[in-house]
C-alpha atoms as a PDB file:
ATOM      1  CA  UNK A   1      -6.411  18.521 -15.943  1.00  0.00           C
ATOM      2  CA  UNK A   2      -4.509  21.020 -13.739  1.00  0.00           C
ATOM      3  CA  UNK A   3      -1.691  20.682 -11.987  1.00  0.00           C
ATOM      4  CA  UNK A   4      -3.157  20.792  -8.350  1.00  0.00           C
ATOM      5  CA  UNK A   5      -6.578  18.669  -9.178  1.00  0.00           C
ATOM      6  CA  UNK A   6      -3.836  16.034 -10.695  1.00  0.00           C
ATOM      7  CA  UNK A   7      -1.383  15.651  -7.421  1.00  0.00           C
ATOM      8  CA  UNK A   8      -4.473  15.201  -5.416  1.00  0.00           C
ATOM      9  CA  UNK A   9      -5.878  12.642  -7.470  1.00  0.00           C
ATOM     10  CA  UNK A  10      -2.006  11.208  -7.220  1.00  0.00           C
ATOM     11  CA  UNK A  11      -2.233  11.589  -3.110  1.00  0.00           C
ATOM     12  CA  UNK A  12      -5.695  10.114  -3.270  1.00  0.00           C
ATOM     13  CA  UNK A  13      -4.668   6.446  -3.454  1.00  0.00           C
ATOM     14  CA  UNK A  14      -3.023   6.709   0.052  1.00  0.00           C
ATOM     15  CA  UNK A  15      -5.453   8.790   1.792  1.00  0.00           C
ATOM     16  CA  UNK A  16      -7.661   5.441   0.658  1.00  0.00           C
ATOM     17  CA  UNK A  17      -5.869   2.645   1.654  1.00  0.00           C
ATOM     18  CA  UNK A  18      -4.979   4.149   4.934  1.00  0.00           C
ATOM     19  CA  UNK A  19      -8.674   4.741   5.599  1.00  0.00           C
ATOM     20  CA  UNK A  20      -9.015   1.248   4.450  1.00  0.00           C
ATOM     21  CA  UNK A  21      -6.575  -0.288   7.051  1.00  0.00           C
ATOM     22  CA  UNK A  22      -8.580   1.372  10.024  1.00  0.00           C
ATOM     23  CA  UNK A  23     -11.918  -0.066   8.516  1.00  0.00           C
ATOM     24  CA  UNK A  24     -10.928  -3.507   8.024  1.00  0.00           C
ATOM     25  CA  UNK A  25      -9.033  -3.981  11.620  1.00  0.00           C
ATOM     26  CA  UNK A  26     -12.038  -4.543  13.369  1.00  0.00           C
ATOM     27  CA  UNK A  27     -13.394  -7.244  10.856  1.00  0.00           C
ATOM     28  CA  UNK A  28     -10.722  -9.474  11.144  1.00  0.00           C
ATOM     29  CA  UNK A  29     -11.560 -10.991  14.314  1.00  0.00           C
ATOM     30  CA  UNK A  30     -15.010 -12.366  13.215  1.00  0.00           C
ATOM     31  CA  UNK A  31     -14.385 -12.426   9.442  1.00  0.00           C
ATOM     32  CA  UNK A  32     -10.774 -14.430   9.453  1.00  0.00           C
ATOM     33  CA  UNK A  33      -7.855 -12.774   7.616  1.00  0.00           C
ATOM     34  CA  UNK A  34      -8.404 -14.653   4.422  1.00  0.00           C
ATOM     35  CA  UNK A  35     -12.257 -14.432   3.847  1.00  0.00           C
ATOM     36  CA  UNK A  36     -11.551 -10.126   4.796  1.00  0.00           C
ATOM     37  CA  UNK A  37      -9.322 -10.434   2.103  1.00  0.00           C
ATOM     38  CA  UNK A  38     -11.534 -12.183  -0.600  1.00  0.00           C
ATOM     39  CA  UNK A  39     -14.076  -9.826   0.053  1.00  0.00           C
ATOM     40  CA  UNK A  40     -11.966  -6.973  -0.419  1.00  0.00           C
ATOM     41  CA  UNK A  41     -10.607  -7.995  -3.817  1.00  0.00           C
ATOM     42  CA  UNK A  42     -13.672  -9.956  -5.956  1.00  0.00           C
ATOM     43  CA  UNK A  43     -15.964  -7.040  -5.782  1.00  0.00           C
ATOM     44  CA  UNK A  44     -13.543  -4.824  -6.327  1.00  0.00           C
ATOM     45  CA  UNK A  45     -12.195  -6.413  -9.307  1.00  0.00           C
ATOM     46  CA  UNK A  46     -15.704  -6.625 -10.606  1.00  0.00           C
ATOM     47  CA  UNK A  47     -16.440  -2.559 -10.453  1.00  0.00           C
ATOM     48  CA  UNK A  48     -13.508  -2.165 -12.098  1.00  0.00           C
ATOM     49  CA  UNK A  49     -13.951  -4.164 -15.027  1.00  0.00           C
ATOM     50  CA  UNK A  50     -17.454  -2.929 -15.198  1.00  0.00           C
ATOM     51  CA  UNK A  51     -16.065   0.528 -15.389  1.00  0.00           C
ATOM     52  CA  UNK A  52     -13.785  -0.532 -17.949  1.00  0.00           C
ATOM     53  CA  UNK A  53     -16.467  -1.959 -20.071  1.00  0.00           C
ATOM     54  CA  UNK A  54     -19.033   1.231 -19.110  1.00  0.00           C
ATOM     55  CA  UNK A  55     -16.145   3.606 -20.510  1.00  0.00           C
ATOM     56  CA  UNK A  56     -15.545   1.908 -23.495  1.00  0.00           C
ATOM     57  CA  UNK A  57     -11.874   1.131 -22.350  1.00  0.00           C
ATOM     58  CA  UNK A  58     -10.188  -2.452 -23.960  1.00  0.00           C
ATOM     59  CA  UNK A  59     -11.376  -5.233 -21.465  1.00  0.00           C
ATOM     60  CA  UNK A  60      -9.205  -8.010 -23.233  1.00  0.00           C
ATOM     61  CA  UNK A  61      -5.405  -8.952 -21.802  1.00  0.00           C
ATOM     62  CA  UNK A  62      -3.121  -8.956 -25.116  1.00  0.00           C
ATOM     63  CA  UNK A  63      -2.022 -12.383 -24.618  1.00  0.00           C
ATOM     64  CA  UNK A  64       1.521 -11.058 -24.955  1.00  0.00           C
ATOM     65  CA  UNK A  65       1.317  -9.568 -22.141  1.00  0.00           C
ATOM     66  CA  UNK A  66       0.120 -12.598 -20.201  1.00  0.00           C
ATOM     67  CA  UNK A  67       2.964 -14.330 -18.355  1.00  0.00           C
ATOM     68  CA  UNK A  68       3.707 -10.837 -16.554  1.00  0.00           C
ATOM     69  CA  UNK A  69       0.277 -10.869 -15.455  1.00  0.00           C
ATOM     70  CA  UNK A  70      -0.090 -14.078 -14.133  1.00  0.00           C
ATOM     71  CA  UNK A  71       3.393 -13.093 -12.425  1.00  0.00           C
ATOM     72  CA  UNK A  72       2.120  -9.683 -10.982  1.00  0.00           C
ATOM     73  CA  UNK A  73      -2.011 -11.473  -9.976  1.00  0.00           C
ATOM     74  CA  UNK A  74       0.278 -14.109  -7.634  1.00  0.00           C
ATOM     75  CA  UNK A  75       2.170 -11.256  -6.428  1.00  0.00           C
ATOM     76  CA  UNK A  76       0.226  -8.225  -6.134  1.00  0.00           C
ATOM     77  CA  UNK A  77      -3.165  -9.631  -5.216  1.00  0.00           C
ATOM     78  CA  UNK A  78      -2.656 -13.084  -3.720  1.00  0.00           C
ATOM     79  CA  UNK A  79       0.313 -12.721  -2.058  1.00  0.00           C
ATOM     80  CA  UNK A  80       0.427  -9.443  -0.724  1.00  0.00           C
ATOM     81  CA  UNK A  81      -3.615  -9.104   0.048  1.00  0.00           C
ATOM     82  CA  UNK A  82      -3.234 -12.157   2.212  1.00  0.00           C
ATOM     83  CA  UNK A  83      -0.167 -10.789   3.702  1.00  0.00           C
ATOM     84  CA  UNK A  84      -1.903  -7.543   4.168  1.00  0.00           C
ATOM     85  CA  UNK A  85      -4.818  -9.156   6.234  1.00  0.00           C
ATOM     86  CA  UNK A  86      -2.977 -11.877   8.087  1.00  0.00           C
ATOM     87  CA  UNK A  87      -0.452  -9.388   9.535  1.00  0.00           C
ATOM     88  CA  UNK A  88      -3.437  -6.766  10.201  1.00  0.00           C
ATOM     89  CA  UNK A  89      -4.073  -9.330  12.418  1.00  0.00           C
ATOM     90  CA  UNK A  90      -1.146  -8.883  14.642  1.00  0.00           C
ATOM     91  CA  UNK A  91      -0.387  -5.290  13.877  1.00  0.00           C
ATOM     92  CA  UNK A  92      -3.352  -2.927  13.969  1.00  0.00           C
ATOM     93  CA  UNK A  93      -4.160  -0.659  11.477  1.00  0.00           C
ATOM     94  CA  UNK A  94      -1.706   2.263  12.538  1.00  0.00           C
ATOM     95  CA  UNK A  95       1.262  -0.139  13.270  1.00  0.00           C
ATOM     96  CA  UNK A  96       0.457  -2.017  10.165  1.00  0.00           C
ATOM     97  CA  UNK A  97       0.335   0.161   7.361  1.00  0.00           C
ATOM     98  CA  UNK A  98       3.236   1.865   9.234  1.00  0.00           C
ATOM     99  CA  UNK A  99       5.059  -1.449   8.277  1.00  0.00           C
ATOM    100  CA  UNK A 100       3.969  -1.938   4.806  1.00  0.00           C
ATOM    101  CA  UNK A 101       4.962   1.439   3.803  1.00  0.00           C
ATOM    102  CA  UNK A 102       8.377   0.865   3.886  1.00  0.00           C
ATOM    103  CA  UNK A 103       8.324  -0.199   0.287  1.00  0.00           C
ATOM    104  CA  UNK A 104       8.806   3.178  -1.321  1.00  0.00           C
ATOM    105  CA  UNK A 105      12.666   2.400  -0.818  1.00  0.00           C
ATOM    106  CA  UNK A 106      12.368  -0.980  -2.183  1.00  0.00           C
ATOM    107  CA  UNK A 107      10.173   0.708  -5.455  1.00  0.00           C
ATOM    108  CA  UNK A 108      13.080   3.528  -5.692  1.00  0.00           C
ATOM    109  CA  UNK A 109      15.794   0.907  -5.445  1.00  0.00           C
ATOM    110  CA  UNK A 110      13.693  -1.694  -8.811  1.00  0.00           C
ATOM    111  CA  UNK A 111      13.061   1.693 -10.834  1.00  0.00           C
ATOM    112  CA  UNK A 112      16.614   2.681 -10.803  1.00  0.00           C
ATOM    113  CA  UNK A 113      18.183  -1.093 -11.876  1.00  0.00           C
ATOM    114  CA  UNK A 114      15.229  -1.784 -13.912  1.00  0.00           C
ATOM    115  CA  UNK A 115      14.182   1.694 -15.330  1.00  0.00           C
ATOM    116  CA  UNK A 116      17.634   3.908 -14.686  1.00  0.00           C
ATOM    117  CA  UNK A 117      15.391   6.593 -12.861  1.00  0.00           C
ATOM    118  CA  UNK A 118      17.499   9.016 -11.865  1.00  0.00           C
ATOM    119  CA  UNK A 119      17.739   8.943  -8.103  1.00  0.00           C
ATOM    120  CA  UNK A 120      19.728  12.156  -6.849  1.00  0.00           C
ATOM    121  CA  UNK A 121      21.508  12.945  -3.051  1.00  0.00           C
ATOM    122  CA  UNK A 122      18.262  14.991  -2.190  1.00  0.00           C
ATOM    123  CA  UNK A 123      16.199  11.880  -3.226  1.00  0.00           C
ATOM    124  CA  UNK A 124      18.001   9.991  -0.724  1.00  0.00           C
ATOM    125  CA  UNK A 125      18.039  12.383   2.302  1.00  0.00           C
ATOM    126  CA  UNK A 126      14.267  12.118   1.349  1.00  0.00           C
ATOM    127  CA  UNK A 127      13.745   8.342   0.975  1.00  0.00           C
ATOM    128  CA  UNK A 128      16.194   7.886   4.094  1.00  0.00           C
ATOM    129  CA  UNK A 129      14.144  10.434   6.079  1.00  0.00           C
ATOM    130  CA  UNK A 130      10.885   9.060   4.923  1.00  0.00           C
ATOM    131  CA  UNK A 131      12.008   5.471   6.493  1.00  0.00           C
ATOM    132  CA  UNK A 132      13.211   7.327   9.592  1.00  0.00           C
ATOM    133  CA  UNK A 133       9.781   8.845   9.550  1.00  0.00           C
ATOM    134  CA  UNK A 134       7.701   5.382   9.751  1.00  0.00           C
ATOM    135  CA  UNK A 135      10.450   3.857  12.365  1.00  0.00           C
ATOM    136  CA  UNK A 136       9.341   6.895  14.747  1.00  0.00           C
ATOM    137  CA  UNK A 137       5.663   6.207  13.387  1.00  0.00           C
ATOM    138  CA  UNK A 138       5.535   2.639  14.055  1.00  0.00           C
ATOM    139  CA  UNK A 139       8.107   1.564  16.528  1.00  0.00           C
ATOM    140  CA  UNK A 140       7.680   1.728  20.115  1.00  0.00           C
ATOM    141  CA  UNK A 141       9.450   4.452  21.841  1.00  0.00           C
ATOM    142  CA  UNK A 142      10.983   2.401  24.795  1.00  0.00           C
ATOM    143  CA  UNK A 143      12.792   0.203  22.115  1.00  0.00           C
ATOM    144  CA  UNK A 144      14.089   3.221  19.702  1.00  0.00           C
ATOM    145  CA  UNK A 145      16.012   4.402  23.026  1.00  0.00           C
ATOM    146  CA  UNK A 146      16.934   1.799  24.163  1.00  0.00           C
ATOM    147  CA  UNK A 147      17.371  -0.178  20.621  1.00  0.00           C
ATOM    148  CA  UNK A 148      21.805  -1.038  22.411  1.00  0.00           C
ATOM    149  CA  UNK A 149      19.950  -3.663  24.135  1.00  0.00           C
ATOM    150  CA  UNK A 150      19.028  -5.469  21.510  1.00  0.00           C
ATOM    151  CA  UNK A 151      21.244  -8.705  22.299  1.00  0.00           C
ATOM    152  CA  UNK A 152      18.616  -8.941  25.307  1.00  0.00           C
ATOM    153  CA  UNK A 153      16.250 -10.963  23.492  1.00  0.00           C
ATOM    154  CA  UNK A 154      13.276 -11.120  25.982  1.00  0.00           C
ATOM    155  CA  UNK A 155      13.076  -7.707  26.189  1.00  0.00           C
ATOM    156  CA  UNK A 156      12.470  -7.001  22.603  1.00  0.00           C
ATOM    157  CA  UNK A 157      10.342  -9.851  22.277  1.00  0.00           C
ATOM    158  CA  UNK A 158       8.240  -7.965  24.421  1.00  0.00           C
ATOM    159  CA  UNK A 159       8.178  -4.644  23.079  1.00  0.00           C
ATOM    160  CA  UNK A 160       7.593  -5.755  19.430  1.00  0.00           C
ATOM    161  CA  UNK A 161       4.166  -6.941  18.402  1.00  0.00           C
ATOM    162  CA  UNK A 162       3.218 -10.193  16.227  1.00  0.00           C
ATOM    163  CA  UNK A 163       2.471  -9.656  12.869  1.00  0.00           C
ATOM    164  CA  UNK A 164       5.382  -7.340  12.080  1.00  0.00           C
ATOM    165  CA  UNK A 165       7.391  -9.727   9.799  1.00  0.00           C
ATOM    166  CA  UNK A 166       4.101 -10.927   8.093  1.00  0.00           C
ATOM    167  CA  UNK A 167       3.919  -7.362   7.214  1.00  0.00           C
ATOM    168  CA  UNK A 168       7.262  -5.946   5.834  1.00  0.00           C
ATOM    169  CA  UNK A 169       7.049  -9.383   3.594  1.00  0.00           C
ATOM    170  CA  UNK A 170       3.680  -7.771   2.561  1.00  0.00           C
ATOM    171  CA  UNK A 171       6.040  -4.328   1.673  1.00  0.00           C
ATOM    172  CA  UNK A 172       7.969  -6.742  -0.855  1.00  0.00           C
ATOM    173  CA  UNK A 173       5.261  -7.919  -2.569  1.00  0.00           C
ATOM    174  CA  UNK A 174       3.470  -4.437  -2.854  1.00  0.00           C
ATOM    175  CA  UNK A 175       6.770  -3.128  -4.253  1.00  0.00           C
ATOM    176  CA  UNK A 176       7.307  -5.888  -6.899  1.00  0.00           C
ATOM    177  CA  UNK A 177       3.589  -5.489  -7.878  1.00  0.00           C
ATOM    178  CA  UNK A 178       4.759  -1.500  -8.512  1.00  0.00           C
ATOM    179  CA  UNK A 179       6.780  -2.772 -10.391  1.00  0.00           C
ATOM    180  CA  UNK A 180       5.561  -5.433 -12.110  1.00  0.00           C
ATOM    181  CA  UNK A 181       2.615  -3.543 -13.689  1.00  0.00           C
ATOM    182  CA  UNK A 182       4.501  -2.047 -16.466  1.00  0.00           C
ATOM    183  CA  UNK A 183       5.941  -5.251 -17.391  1.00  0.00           C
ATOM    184  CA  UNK A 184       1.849  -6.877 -17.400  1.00  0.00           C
ATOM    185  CA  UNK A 185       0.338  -3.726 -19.144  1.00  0.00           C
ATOM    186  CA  UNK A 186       2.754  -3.135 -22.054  1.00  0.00           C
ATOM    187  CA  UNK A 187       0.169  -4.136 -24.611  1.00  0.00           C
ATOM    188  CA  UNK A 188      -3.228  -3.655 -22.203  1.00  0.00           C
ATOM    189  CA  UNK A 189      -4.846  -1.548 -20.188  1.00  0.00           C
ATOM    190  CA  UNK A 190      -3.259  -1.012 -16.817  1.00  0.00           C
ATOM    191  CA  UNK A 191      -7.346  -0.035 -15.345  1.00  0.00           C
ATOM    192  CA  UNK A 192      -8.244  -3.209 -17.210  1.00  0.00           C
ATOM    193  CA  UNK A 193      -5.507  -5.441 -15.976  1.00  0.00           C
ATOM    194  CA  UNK A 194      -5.958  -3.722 -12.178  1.00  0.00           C
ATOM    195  CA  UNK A 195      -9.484  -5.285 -12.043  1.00  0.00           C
ATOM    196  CA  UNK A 196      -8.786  -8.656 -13.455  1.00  0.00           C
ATOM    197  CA  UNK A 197      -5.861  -9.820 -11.228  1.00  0.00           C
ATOM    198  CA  UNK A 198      -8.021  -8.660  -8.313  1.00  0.00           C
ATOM    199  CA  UNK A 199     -10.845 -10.371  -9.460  1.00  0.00           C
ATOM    200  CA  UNK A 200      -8.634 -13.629 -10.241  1.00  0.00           C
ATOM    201  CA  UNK A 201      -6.146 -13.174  -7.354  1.00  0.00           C
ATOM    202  CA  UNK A 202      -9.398 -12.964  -4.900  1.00  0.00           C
ATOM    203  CA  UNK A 203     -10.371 -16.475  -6.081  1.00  0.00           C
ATOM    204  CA  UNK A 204      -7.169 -18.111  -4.025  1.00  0.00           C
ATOM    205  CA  UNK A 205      -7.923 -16.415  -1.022  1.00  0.00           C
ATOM    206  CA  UNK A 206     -11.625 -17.668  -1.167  1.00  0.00           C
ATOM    207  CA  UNK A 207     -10.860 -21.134  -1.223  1.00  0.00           C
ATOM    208  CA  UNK A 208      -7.994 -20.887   1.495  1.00  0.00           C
ATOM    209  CA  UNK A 209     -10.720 -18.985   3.478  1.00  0.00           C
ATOM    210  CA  UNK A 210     -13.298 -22.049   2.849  1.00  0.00           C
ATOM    211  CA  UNK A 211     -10.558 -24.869   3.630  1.00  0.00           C
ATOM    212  CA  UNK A 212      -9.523 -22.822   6.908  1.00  0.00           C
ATOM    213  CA  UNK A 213     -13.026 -22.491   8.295  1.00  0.00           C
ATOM    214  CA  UNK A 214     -15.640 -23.557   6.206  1.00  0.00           C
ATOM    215  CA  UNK A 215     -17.216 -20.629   3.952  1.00  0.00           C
ATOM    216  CA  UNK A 216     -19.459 -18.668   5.925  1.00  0.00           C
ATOM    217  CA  UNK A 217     -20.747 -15.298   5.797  1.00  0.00           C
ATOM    218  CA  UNK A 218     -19.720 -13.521   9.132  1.00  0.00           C
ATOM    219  CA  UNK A 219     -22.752 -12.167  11.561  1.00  0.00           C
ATOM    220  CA  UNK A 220     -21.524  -8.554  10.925  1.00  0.00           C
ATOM    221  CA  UNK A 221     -23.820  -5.390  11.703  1.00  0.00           C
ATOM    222  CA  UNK A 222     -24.899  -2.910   9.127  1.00  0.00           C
ATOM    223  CA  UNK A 223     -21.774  -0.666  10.065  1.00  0.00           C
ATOM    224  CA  UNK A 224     -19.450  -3.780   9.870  1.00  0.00           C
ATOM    225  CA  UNK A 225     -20.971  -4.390   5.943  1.00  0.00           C
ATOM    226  CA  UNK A 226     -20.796  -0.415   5.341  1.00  0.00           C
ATOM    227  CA  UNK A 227     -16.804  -0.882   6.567  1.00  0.00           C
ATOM    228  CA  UNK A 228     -16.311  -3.638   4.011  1.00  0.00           C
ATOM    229  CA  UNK A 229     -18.121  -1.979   1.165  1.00  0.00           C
ATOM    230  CA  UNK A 230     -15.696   0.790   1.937  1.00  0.00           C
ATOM    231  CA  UNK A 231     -12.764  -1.294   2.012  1.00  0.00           C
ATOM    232  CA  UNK A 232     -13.316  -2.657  -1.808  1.00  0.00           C
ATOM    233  CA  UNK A 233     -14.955   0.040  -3.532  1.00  0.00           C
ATOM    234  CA  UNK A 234     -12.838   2.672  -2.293  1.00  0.00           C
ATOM    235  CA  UNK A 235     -10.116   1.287  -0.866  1.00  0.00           C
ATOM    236  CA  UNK A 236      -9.679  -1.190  -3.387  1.00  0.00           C
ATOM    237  CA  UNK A 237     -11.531  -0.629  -6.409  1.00  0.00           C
ATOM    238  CA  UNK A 238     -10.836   3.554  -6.541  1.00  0.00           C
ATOM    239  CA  UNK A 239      -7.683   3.595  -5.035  1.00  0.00           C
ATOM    240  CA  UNK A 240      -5.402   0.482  -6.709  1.00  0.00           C
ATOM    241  CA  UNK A 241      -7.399   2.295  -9.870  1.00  0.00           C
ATOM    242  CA  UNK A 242      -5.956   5.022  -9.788  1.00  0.00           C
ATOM    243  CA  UNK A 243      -2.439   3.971  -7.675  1.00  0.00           C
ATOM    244  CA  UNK A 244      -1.694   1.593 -10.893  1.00  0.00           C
ATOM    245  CA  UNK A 245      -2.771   4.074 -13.776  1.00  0.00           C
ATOM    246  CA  UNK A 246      -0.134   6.580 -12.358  1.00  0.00           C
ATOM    247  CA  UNK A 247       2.660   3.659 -11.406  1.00  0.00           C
ATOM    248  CA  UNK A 248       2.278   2.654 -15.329  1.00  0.00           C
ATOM    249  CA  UNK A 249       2.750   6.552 -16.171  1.00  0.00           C
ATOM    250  CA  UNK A 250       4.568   8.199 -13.786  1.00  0.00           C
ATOM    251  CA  UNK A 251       8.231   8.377 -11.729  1.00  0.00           C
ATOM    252  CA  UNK A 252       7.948   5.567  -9.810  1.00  0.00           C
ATOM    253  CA  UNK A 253      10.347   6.641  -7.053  1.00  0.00           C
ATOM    254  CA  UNK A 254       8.183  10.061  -6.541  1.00  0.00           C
ATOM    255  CA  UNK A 255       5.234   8.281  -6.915  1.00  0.00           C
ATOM    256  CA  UNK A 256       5.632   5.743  -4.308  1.00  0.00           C
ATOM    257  CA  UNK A 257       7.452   8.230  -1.760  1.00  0.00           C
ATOM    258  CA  UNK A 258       3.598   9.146  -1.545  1.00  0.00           C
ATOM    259  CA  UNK A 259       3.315   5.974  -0.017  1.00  0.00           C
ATOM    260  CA  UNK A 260       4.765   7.551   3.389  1.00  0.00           C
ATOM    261  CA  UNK A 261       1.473   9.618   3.574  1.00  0.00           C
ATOM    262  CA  UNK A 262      -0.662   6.101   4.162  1.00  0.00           C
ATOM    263  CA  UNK A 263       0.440   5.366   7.853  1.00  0.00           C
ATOM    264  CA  UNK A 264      -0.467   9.129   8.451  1.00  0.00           C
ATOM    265  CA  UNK A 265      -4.008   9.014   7.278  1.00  0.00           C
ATOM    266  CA  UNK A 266      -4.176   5.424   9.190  1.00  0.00           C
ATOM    267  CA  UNK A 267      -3.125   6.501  12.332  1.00  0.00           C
ATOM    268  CA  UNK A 268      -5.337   9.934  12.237  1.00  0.00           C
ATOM    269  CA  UNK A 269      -8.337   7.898  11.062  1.00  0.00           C
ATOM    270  CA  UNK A 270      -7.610   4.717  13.890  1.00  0.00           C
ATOM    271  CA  UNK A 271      -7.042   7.841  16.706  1.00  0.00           C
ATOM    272  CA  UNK A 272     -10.397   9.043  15.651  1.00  0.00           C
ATOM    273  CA  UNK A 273     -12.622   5.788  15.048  1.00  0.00           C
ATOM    274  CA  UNK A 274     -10.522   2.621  17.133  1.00  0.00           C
ATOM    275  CA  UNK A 275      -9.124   5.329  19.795  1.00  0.00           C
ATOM    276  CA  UNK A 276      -5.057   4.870  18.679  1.00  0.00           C
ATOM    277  CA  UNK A 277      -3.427   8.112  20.178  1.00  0.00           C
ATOM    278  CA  UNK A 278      -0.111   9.476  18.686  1.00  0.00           C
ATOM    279  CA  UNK A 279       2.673   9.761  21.171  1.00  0.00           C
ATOM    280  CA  UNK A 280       5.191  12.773  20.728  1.00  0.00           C
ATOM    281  CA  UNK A 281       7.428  10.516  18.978  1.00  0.00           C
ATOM    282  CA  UNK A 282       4.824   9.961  16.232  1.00  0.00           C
ATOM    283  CA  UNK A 283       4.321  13.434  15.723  1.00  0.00           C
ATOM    284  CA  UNK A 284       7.813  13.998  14.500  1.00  0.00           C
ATOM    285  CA  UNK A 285       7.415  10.837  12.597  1.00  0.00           C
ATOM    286  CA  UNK A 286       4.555  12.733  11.044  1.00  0.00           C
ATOM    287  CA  UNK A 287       6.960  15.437  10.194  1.00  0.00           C
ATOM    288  CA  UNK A 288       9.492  13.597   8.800  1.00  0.00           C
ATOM    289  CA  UNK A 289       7.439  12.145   6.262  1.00  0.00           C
ATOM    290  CA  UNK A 290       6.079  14.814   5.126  1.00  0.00           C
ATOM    291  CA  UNK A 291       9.616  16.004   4.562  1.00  0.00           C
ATOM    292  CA  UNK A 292      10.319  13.004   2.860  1.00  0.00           C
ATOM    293  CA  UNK A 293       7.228  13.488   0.474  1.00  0.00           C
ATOM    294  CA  UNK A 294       8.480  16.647  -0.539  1.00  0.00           C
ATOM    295  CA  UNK A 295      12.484  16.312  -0.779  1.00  0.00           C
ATOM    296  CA  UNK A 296      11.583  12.847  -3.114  1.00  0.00           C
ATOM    297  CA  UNK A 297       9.195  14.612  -5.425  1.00  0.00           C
ATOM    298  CA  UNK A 298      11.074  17.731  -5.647  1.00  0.00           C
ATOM    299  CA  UNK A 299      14.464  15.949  -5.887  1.00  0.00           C
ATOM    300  CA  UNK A 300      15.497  17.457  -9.182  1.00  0.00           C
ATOM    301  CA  UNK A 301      14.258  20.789  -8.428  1.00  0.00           C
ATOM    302  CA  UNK A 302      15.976  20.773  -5.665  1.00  0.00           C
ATOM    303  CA  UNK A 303      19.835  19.758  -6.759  1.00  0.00           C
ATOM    304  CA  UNK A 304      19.471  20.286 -10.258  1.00  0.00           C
ATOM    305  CA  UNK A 305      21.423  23.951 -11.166  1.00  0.00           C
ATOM    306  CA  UNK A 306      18.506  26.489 -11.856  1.00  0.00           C
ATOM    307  CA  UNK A 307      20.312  27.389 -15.510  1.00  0.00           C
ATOM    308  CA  UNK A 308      19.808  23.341 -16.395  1.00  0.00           C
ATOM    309  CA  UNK A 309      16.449  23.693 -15.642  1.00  0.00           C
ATOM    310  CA  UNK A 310      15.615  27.192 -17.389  1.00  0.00           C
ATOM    311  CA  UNK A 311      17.515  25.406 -20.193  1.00  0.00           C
END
């Protein structure tokens, strides 16, 4: 595989989820948070393992490996999938992935105590100007200058949307579940082990879904079905797929510092199809990130003497 066809097949994760966000926002208000949720992860658990079984991959979890699994399915897919949809809620898609993508700094900060991966100055300028990046993304301009008042409680209760907190706990739980997935596929197959937590982790959601408001298929149009079909097979199925094949393999820290790219995609996609506009500010958010992207995944390039690396 070359070089280029690999880092897009590395970006393509975020360009999905993204994507993803600004389909699923308009679902939420008929289909409730929880049964939007279900529906994202059962069938896409189920293509996954049927891939698995199609490409002759090892379905079976090593029972060794099953205590981090049940550990990363509460985590990864019940936890933060609820989150996810319950704060969507509240947020929108652009604000909300603009939230949840704040984990890259938690996911640098568990791979270097639990993996001693090598975070450099220029890897913090990057991570530091990535989180910059989704404050000028996601944050309302009238509080970033004006953020001295912040004693004056009303104001900022004002300026700052509901849903917010419910998200950045959903940034935790994404960046344990980065985490967690080389712990729960030491012995098994990270595809395999992608598609049955989301195919067990959906099952929780379900049933809070059905004790909230009674199980019910939502009266959605053909588009609405079309944007949940998209939402799991792609933006679920494809893209944790792929996002958890390269976390198990990869540099976590420059892996997840792609993880700045998602509010981008969801805020050009939700300007496009829900009619969010970016403001100046946002634009050099935009910027930033990219920065970011590029100053985290370059970081030893970039400090390391050019003899060390000839060498």
């Amino acid at each position: 595989m070359s070089v280029i066809r690999l880092r897009l097949l590395m970006v393509l994760p975020f360009v999905l989820w993204g994507t993803a966000m600004t389909a699923m926002a308009p679902l939420l208000s008929s289909g409730g948070s929880w049964l939007v949720a279900s529906l994202r992860l059962l069938p896409a658990g189920a293509a996954l393992l049927g891939w698995v079984v199609f490409s002759g991959r090892r379905l079976a979890i090593d029972r060794r490996d099953l205590g981090w699994f049940a550990l990363f399915t509460l985590i990864d897919a019940c936890l933060f999938q609820g989150l996810l949809a319950h704060g969507l809620e509240g947020t929108g898609a652009g604000l909300g992935s603009v939230l949840i993508d704040c984990q890259p700094l938690v996911v640098a900060l568990l791979a270097r105590a639990l993996f001693a991966e090598s975070i450099n100055p220029v890897g913090w300028v990057g991570l530091g100007c990535g989180l910059a990046g989704i404050f000028c993304l996601g944050v309302p301009a009238e509080l970033l200058g004006h953020w001295w008042l912040f004693p004056d409680l009303p104001v900022v209760s004002q300026v700052l949307q509901p849903g917010e907190v419910t998200m950045l706990f959903a940034a935790l739980a994404m960046a344990f579940g980065t985490v967690l997935i080389r712990f729960a596929s030491r012995y098994s197959d990270p595809v395999a082990i992608t598609g049955w937590h989301m195919l067990i982790g959906g099952l929780p959601l379900l049933i809070i879904a059905e004790f909230s408001h009674g199980f019910f298929l939502p009266v959605w149009s053909g588009l609405d079905w079309a944007r949940m079909i998209y939402a799991s097979v792609l933006g679920s199925a494809l893209a944790y797929g792929l996002f958890f094949w390269f976390a198990n393999r990869s540099d976590l820290t420059s892996f997840s510092s792609l993880g700045f790219l998602t509010p981008v995609f969801a805020l050009t996609t939700g300007g496009m199809f829900l009619g969010e506009r970016l403001e100046p500010l946002q634009w050099i958010g935009v910027v930033m990130v990219l920065l970011s992207v590029i100053c985290v995944s370059q970081r030893r390039r970039l400090w390391e003497p050019v003899g060390r690396l000839e060498s």
